[in-house]
N, C-alpha and C. Protein backbone atom coordinates (compact mmCIF):
# COMPACT_ATOMS: atom_id res chain seq x y z
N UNK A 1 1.36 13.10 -15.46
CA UNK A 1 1.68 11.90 -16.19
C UNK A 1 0.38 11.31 -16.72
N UNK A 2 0.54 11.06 -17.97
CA UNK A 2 -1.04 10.11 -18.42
C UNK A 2 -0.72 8.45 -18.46
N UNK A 3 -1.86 7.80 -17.64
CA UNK A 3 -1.56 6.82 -17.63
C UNK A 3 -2.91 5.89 -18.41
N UNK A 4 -2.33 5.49 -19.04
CA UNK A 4 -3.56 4.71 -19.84
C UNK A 4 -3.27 3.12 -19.49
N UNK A 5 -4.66 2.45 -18.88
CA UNK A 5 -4.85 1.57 -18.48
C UNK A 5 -6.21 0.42 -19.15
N UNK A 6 -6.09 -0.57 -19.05
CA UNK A 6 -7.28 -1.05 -19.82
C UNK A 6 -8.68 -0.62 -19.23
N UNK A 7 -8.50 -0.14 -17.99
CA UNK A 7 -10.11 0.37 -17.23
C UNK A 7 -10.03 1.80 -17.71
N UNK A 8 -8.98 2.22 -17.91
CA UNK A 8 -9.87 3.48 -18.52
C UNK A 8 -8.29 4.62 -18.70
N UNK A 9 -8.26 6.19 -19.00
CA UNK A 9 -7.01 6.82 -19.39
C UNK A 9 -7.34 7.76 -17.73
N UNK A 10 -6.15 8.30 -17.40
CA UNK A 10 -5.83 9.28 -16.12
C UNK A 10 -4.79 10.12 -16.39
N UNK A 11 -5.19 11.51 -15.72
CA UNK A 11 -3.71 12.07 -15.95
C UNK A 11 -3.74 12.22 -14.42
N UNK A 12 -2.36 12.10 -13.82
CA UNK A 12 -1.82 11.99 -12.49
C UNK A 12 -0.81 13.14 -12.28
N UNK A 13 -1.20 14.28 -11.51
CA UNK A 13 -0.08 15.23 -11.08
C UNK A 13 -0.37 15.69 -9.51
N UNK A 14 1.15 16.05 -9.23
CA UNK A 14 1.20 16.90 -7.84
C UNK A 14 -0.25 17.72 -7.68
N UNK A 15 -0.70 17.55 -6.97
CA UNK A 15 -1.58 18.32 -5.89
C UNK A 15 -0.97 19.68 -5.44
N UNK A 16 -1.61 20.16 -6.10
CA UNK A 16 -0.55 22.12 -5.97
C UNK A 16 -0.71 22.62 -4.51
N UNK A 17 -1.54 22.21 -3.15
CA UNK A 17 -1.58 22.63 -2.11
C UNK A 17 -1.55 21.21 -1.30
N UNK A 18 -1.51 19.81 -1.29
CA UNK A 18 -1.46 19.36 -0.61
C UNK A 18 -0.19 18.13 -1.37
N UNK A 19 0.61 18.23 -0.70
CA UNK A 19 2.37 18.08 -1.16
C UNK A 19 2.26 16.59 -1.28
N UNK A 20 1.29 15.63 -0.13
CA UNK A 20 1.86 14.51 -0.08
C UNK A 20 0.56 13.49 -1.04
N UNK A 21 -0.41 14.25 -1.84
CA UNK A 21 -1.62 14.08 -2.69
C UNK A 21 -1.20 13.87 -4.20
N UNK A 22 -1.98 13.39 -4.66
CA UNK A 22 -2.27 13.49 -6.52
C UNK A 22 -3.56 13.71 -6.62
N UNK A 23 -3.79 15.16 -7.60
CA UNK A 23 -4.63 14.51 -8.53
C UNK A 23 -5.24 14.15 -9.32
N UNK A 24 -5.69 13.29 -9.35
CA UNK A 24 -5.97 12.18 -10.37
C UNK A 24 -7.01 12.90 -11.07
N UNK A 25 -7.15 12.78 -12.67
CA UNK A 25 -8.16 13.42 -13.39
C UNK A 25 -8.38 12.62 -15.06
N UNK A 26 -9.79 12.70 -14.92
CA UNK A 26 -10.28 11.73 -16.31
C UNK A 26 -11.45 12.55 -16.58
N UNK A 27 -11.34 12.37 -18.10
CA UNK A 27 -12.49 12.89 -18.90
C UNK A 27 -13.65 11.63 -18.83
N UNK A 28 -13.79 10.79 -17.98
CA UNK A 28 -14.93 9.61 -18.14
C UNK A 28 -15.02 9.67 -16.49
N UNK A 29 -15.83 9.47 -15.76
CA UNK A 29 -16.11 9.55 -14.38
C UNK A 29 -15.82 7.94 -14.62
N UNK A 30 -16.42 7.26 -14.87
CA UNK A 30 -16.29 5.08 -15.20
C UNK A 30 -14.95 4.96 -14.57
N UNK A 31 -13.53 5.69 -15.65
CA UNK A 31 -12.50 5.43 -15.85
C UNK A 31 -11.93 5.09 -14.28
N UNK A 32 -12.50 6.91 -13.40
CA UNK A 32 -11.83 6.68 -12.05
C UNK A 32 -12.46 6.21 -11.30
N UNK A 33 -14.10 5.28 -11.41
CA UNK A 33 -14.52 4.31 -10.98
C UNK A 33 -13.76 3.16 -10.46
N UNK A 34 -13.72 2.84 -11.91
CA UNK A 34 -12.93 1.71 -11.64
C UNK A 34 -11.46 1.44 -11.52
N UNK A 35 -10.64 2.49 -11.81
CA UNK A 35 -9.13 2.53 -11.17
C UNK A 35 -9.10 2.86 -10.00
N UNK A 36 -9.90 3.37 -9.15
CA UNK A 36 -10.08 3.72 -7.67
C UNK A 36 -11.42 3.57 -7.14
N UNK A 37 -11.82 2.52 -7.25
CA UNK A 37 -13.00 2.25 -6.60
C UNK A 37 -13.43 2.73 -5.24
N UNK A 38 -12.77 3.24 -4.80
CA UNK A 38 -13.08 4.04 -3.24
C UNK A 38 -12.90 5.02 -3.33
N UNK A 39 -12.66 6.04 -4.05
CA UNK A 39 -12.52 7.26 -4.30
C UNK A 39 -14.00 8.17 -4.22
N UNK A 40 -13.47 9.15 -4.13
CA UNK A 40 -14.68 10.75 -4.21
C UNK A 40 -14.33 11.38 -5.33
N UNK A 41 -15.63 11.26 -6.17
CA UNK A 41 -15.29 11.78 -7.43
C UNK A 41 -15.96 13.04 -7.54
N UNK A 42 -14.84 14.36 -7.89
CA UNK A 42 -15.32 15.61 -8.06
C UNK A 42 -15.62 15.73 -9.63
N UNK A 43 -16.79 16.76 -9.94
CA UNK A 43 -16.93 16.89 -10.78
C UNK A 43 -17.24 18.16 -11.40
N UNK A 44 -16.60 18.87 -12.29
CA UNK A 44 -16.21 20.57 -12.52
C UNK A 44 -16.84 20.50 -14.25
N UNK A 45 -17.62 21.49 -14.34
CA UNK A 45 -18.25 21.29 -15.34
C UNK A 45 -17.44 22.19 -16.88
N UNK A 46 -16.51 22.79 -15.86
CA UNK A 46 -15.66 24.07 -16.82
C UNK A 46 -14.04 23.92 -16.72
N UNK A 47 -13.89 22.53 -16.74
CA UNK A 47 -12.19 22.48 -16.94
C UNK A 47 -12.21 21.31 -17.45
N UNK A 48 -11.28 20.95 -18.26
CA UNK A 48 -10.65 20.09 -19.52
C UNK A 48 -10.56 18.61 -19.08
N UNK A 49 -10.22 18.68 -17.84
CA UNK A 49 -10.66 17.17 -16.97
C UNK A 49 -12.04 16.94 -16.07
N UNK A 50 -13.21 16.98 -16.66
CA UNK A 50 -14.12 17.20 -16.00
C UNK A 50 -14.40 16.53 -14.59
N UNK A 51 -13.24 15.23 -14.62
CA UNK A 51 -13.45 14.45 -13.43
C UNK A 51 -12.36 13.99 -12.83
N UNK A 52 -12.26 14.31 -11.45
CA UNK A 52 -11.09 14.01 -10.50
C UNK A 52 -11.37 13.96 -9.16
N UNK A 53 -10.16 13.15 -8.33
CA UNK A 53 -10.02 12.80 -7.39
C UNK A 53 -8.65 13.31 -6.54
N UNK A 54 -9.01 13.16 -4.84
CA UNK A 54 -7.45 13.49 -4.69
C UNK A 54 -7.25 11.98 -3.90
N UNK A 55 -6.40 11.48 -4.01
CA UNK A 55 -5.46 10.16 -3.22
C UNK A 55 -4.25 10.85 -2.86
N UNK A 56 -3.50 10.05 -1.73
CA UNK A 56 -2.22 10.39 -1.49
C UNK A 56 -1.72 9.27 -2.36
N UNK A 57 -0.19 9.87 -2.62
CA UNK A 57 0.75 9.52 -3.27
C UNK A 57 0.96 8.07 -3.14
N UNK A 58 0.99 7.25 -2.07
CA UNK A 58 1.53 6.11 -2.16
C UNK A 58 0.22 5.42 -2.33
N UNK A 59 -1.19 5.40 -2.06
CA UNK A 59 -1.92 4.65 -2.74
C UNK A 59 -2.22 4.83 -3.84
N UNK A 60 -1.89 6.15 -4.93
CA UNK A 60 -2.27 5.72 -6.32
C UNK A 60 -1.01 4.80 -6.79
N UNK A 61 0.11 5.22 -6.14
CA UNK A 61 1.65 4.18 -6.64
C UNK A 61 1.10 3.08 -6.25
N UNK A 62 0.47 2.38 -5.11
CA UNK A 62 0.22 0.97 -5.22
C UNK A 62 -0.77 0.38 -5.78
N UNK A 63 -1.76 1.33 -6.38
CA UNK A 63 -2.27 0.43 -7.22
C UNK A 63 -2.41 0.52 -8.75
N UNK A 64 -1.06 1.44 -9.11
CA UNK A 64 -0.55 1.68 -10.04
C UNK A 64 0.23 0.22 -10.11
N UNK A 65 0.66 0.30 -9.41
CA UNK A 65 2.16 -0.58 -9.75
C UNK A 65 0.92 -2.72 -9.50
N UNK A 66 0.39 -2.20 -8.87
CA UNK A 66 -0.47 -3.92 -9.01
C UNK A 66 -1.00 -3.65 -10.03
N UNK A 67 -1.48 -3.07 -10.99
CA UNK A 67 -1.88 -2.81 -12.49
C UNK A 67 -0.60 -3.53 -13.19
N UNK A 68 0.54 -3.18 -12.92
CA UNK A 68 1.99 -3.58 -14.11
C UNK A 68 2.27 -4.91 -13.25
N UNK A 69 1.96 -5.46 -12.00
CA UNK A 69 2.49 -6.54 -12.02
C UNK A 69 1.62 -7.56 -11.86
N UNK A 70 -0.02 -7.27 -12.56
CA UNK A 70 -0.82 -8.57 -12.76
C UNK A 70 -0.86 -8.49 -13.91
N UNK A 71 -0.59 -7.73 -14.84
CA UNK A 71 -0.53 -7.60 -16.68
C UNK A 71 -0.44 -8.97 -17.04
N UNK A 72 -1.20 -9.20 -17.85
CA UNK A 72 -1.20 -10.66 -18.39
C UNK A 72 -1.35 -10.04 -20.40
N UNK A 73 -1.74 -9.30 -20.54
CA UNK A 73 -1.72 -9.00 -21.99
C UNK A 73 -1.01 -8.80 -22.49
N UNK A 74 -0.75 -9.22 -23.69
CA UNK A 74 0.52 -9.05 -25.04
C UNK A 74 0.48 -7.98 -26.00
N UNK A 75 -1.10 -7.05 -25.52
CA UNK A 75 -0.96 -6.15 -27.28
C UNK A 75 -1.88 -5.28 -25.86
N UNK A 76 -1.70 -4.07 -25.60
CA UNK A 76 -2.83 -2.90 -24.91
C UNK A 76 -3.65 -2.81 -25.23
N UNK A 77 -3.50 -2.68 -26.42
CA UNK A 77 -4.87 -1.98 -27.38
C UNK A 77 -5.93 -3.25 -27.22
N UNK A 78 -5.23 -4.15 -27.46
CA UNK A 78 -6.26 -5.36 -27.42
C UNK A 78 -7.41 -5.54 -26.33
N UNK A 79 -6.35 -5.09 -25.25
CA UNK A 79 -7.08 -5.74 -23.79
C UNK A 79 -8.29 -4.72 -23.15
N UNK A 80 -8.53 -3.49 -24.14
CA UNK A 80 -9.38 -2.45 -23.80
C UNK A 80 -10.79 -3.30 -24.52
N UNK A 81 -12.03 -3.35 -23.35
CA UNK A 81 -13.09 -3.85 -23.75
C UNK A 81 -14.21 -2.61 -24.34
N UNK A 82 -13.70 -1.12 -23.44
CA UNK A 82 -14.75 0.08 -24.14
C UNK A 82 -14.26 0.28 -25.92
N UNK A 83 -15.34 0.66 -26.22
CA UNK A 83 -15.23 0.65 -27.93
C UNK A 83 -14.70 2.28 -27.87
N UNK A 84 -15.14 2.89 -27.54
CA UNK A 84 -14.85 4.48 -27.74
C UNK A 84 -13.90 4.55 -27.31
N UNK A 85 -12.88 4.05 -26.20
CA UNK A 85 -11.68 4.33 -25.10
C UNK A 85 -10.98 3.89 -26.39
N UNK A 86 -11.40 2.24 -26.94
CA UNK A 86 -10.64 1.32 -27.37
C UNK A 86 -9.95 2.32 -28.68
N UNK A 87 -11.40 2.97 -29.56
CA UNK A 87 -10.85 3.70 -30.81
C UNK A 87 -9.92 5.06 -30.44
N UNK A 88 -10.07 6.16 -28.96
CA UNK A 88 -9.27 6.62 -28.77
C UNK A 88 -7.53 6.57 -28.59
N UNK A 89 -7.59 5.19 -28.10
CA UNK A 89 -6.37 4.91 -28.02
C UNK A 89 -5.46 4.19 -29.13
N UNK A 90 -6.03 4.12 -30.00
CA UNK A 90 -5.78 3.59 -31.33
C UNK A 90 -5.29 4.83 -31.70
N UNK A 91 -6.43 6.48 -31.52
CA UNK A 91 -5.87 7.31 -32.54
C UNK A 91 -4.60 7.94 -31.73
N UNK A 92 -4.45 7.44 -30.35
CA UNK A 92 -2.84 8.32 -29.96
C UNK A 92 -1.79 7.14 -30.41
N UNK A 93 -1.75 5.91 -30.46
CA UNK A 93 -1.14 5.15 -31.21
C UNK A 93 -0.46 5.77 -32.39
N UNK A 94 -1.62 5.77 -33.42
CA UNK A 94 -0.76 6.35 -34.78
C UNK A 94 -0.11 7.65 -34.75
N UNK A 95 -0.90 8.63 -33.64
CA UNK A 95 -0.43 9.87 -33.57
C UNK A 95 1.60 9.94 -32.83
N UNK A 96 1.22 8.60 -31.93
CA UNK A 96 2.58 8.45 -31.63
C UNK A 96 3.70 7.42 -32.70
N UNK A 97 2.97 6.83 -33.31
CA UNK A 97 3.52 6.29 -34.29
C UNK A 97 4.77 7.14 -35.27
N UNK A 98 3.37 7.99 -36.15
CA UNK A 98 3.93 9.19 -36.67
C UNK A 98 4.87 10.12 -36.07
N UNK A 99 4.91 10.32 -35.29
CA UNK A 99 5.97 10.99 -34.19
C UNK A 99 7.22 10.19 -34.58
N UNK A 100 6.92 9.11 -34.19
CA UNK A 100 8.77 8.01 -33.67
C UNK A 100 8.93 7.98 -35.09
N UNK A 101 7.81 7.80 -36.04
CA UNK A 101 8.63 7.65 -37.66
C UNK A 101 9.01 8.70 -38.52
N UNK A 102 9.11 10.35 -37.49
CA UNK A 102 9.05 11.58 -38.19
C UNK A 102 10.42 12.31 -37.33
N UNK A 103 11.43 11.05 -37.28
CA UNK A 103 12.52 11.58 -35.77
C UNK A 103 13.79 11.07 -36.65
């Protein structure tokens, strides 16, 4: 699952050997800084997510879910302070835009 957050984008999947794990993986080491500030950040110099972590399942859900229920912003895009994150997520915007207006 990709979860894009104003601290930064993650993709979140099953842990292929440890059942009750995620993990968590970002192309910005910052990103899983600061969405998991206690985390161990691995770092692989030859795969497409250069940076990841493993958490079990119910602490990335809880602080997934305190992310959606302190939301105070009206527009996403807005509330991103990185300029580079900020223009990335602009370009999956239109890319999803174009999608919903090509259905």
């Amino acid at each position: 699952m990709w979860v894009f957050l104003p601290g930064g984008f993650i993709s979140v999947v099953a842990h292929r050997e440890q059942p009750n794990d995620f993990m968590i993986r970002s192309r910005n080491s910052e990103h899983l800084s600061i969405l998991f500030p206690e985390c161990e950040i691995i770092e692989l110099d030859d795969s497409d997510y250069r940076y990841r972590t493993v958490l079990p399942r119910r602490e990335v859900n809880d602080i997934i879910s305190k992310h959606i229920e302190n939301m105070e912003y009206d527009n996403f895009k807005s509330s991103i302070s990185e300029l580079e994150y900020h223009m990335a997520c602009n370009h999956v915007w239109r890319v999803m835009y174009s999608y919903g207006h090509n259905r």
